[in-house]
N, C-alpha and C. Protein backbone atom coordinates (compact mmCIF):
# COMPACT_ATOMS: atom_id res chain seq x y z
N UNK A 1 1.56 -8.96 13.85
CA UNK A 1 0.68 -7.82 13.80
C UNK A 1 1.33 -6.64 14.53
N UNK A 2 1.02 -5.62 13.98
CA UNK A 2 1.72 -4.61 14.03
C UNK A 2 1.12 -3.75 14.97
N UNK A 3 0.61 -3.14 16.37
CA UNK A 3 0.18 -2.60 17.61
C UNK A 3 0.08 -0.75 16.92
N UNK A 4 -1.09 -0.49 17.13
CA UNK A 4 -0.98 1.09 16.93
C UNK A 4 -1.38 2.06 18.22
N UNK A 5 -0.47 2.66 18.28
CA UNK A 5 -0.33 3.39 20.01
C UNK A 5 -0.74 5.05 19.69
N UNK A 6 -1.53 5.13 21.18
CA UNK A 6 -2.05 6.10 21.04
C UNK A 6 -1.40 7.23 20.27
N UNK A 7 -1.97 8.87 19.93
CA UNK A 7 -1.11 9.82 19.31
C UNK A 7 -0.62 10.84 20.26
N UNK A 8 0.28 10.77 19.83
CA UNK A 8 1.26 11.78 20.70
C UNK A 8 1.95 13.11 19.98
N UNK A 9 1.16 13.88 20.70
CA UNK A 9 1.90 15.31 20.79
C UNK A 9 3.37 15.52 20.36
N UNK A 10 3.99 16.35 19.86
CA UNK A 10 5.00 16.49 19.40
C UNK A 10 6.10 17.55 20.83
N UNK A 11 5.03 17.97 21.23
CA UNK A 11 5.43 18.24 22.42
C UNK A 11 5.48 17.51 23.99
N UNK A 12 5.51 16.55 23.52
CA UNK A 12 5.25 15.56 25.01
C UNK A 12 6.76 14.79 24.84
N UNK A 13 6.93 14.10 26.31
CA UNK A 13 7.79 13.37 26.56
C UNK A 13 7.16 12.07 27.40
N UNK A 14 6.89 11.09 27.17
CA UNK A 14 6.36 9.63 27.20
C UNK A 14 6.94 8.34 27.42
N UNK A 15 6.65 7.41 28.28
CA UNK A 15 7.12 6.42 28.25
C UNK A 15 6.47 4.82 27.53
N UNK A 16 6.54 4.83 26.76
CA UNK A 16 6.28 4.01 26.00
C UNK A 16 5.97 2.39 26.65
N UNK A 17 5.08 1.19 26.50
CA UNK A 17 5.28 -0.07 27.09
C UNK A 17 4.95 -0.98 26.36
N UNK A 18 6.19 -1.81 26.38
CA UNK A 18 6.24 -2.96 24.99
C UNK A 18 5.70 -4.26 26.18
N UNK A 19 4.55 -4.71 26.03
CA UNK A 19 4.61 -5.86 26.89
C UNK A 19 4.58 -7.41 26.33
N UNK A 20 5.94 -8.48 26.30
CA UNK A 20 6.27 -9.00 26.07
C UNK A 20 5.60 -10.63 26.69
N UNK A 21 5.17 -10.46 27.74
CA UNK A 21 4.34 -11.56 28.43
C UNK A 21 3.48 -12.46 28.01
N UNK A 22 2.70 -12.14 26.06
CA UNK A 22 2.33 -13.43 25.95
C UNK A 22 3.56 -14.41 25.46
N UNK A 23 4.58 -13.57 24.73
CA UNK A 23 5.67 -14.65 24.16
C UNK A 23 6.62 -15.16 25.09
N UNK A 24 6.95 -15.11 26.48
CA UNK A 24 7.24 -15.90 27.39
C UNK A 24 6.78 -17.04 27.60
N UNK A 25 7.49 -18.16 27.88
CA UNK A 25 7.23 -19.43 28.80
C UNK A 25 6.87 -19.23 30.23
N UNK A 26 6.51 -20.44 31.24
CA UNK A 26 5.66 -19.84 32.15
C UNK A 26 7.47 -19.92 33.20
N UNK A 27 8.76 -19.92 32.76
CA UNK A 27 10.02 -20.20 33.23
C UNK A 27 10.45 -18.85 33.15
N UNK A 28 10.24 -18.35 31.41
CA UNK A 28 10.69 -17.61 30.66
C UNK A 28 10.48 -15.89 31.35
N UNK A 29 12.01 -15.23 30.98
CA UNK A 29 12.13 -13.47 31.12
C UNK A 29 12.50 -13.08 30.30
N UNK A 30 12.69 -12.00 30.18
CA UNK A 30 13.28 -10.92 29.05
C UNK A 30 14.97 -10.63 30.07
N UNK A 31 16.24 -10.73 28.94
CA UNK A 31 17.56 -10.49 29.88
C UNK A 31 18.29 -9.63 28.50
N UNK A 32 19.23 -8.89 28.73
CA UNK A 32 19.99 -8.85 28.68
C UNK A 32 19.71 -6.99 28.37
N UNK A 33 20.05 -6.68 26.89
CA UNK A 33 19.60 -4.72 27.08
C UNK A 33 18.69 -4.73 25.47
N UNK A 34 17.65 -4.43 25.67
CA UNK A 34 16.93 -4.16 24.46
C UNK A 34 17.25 -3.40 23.18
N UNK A 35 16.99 -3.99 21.83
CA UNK A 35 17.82 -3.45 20.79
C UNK A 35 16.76 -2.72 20.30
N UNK A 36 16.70 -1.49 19.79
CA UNK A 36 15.17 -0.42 19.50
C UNK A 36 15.93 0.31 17.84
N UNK A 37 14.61 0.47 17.09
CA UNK A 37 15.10 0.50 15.81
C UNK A 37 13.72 1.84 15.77
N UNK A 38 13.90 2.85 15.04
CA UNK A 38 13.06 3.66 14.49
C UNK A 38 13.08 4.19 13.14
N UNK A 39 11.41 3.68 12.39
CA UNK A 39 11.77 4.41 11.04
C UNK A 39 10.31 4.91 10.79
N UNK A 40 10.24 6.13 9.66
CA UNK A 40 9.39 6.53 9.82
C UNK A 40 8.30 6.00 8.43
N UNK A 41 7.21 5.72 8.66
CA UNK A 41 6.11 5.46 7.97
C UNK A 41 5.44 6.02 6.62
N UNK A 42 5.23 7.11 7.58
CA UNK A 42 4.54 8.60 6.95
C UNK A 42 4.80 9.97 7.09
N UNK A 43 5.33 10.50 6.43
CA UNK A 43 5.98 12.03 6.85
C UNK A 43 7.23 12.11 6.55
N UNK A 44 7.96 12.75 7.26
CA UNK A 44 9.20 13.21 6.92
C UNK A 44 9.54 13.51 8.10
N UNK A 45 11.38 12.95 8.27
CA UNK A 45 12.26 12.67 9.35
C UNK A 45 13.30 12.07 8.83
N UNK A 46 14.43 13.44 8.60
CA UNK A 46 15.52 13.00 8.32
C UNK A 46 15.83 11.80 9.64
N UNK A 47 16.25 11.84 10.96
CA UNK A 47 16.90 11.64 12.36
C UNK A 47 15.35 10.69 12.79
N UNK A 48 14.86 9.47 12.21
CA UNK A 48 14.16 9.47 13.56
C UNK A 48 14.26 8.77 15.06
N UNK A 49 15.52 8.29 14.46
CA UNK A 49 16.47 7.89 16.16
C UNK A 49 16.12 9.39 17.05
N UNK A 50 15.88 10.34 16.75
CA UNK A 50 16.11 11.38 17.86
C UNK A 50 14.22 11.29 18.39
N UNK A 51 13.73 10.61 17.89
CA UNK A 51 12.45 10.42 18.80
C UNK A 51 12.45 9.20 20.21
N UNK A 52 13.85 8.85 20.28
CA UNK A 52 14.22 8.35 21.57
C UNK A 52 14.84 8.95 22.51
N UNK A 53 14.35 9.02 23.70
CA UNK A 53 14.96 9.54 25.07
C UNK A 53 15.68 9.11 25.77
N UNK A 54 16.73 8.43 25.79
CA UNK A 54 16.87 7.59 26.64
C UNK A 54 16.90 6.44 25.94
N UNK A 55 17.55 4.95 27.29
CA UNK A 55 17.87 3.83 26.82
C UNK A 55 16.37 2.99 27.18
N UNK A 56 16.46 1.89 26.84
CA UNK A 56 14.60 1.04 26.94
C UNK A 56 15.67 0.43 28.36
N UNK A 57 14.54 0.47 29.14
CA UNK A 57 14.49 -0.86 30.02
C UNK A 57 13.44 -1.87 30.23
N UNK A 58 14.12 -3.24 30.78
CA UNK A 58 13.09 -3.73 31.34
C UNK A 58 12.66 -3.82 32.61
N UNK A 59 11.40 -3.99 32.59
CA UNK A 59 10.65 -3.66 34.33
C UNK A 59 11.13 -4.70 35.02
N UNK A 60 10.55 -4.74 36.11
CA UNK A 60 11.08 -5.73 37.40
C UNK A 60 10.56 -6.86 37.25
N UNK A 61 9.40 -7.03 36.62
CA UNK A 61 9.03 -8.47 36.37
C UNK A 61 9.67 -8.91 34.92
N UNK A 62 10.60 -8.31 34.73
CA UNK A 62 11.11 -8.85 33.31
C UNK A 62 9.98 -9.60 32.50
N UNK A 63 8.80 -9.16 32.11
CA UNK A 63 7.92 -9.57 31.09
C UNK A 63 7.52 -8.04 30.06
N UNK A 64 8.46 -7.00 30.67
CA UNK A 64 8.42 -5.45 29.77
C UNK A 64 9.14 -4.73 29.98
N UNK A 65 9.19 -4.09 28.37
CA UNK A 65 9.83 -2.93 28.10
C UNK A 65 10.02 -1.73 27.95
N UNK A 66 10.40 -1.04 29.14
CA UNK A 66 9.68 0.69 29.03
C UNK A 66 10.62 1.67 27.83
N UNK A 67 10.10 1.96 27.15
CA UNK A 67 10.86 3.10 26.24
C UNK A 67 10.52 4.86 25.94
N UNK A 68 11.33 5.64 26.96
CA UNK A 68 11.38 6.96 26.63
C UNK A 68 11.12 7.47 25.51
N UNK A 69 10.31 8.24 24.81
CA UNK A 69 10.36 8.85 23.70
C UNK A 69 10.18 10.07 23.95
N UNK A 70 10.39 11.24 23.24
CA UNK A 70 10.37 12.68 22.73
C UNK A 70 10.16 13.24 21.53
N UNK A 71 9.72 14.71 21.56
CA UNK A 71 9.40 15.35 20.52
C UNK A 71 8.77 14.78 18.87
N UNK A 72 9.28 14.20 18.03
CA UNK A 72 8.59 13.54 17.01
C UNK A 72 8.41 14.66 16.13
N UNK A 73 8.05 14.37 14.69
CA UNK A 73 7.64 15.82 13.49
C UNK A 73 5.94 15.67 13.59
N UNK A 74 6.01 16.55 13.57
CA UNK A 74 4.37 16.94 13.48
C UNK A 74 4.26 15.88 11.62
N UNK A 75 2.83 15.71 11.93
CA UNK A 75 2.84 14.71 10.54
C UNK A 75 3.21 13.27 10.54
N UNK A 76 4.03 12.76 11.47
CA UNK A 76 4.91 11.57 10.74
C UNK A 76 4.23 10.77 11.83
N UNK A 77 4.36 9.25 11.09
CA UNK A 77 4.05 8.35 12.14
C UNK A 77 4.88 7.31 11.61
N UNK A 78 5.78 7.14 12.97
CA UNK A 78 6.81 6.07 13.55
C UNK A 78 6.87 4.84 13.73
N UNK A 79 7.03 3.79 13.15
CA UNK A 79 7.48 2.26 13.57
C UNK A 79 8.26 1.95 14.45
N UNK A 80 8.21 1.55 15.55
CA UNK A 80 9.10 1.49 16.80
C UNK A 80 9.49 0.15 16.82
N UNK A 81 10.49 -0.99 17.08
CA UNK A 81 10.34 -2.45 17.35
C UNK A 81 11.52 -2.59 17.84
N UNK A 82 11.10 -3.06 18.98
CA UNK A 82 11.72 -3.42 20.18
C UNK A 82 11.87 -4.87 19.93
N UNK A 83 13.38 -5.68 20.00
CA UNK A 83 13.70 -7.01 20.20
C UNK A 83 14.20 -6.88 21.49
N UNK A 84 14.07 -8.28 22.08
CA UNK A 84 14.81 -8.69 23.04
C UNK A 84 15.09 -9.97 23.48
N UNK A 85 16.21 -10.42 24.46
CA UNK A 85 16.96 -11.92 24.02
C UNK A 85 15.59 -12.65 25.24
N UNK A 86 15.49 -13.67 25.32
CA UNK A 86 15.12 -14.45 26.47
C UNK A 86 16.14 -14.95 27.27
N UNK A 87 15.28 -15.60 28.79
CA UNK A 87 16.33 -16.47 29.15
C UNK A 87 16.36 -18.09 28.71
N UNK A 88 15.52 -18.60 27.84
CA UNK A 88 15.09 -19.25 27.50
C UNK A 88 16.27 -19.29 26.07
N UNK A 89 16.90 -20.86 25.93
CA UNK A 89 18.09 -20.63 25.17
C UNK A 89 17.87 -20.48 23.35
N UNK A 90 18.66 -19.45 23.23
CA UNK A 90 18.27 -19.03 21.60
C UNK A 90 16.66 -18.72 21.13
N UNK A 91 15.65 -17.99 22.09
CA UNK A 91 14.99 -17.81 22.10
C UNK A 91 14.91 -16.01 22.12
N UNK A 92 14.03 -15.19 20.87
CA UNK A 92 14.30 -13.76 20.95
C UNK A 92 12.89 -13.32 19.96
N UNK A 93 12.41 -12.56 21.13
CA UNK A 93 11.45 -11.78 20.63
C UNK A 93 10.82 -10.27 20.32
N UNK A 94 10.24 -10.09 19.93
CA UNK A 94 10.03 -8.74 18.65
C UNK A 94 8.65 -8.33 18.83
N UNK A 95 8.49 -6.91 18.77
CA UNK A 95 7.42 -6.34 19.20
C UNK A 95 7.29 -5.20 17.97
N UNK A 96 6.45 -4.74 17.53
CA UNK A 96 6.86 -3.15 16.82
C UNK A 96 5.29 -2.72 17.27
N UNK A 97 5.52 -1.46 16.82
CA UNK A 97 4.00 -0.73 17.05
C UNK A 97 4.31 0.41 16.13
N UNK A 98 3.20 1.19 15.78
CA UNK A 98 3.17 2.29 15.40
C UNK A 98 2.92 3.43 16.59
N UNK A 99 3.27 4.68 15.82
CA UNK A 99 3.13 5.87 16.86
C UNK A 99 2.94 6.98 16.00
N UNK A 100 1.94 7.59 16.04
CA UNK A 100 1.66 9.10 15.23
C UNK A 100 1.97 9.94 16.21
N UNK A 101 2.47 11.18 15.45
CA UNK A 101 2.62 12.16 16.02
C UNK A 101 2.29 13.21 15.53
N UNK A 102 1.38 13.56 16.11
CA UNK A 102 0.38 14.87 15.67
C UNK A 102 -0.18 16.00 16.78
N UNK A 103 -0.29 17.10 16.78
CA UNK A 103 -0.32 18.21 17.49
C UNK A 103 -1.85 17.85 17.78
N UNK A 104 -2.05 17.92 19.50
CA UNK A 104 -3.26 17.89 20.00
C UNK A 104 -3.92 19.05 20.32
N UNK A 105 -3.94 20.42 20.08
CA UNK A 105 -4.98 21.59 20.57
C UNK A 105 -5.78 21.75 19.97
């Protein structure tokens, strides 16, 4: 199932949170550097890699993933999905969400 995240301004800069903690074991973290994919839904966006800011990290409890985003086209709404490896062997999990981006005044 696919997560739909609040709407965001085309003028905002945001940090995004993928939280990964039910698909962990009670052993299990998130390691290594998160792989982030963007495409767009609805609208139009030649670039929508450029609605990323920055690289994703994960937090200190390694059960999440923070991801920078920026600007966005007025109109379009974004599929975001964040994978990442476990420490748990050959174990890798996947998150996506949606994200509109639409002018709030």
């Amino acid at each position: 199932m696919t997560a739909r995240l609040d709407t965001k301004d085309p003028a905002e800069e945001l940090t995004l949170t993928f939280d990964f903690s039910v698909g962990l074991g009670a052993d299990d973290l998130l390691t290594g550097t998160p792989t982030v994919t963007v495409a767009v839904l609805i609208g139009r966006d030649p670039g929508p890699a450029g609605l990323l800011n920055g690289a994703p990290a994960i937090d200190g409890t390694s059960t999440r993933v923070y991801l920078p985003v920026q600007a966005g086209n007025e109109g379009c709404d974004y599929l975001i999905k964040v994978v990442c490896a476990t420490t748990s062997a050959s174990k890798v999990l996947a998150l996506s969400a949606v994200l509109p981006v639409r002018s709030l005044n």
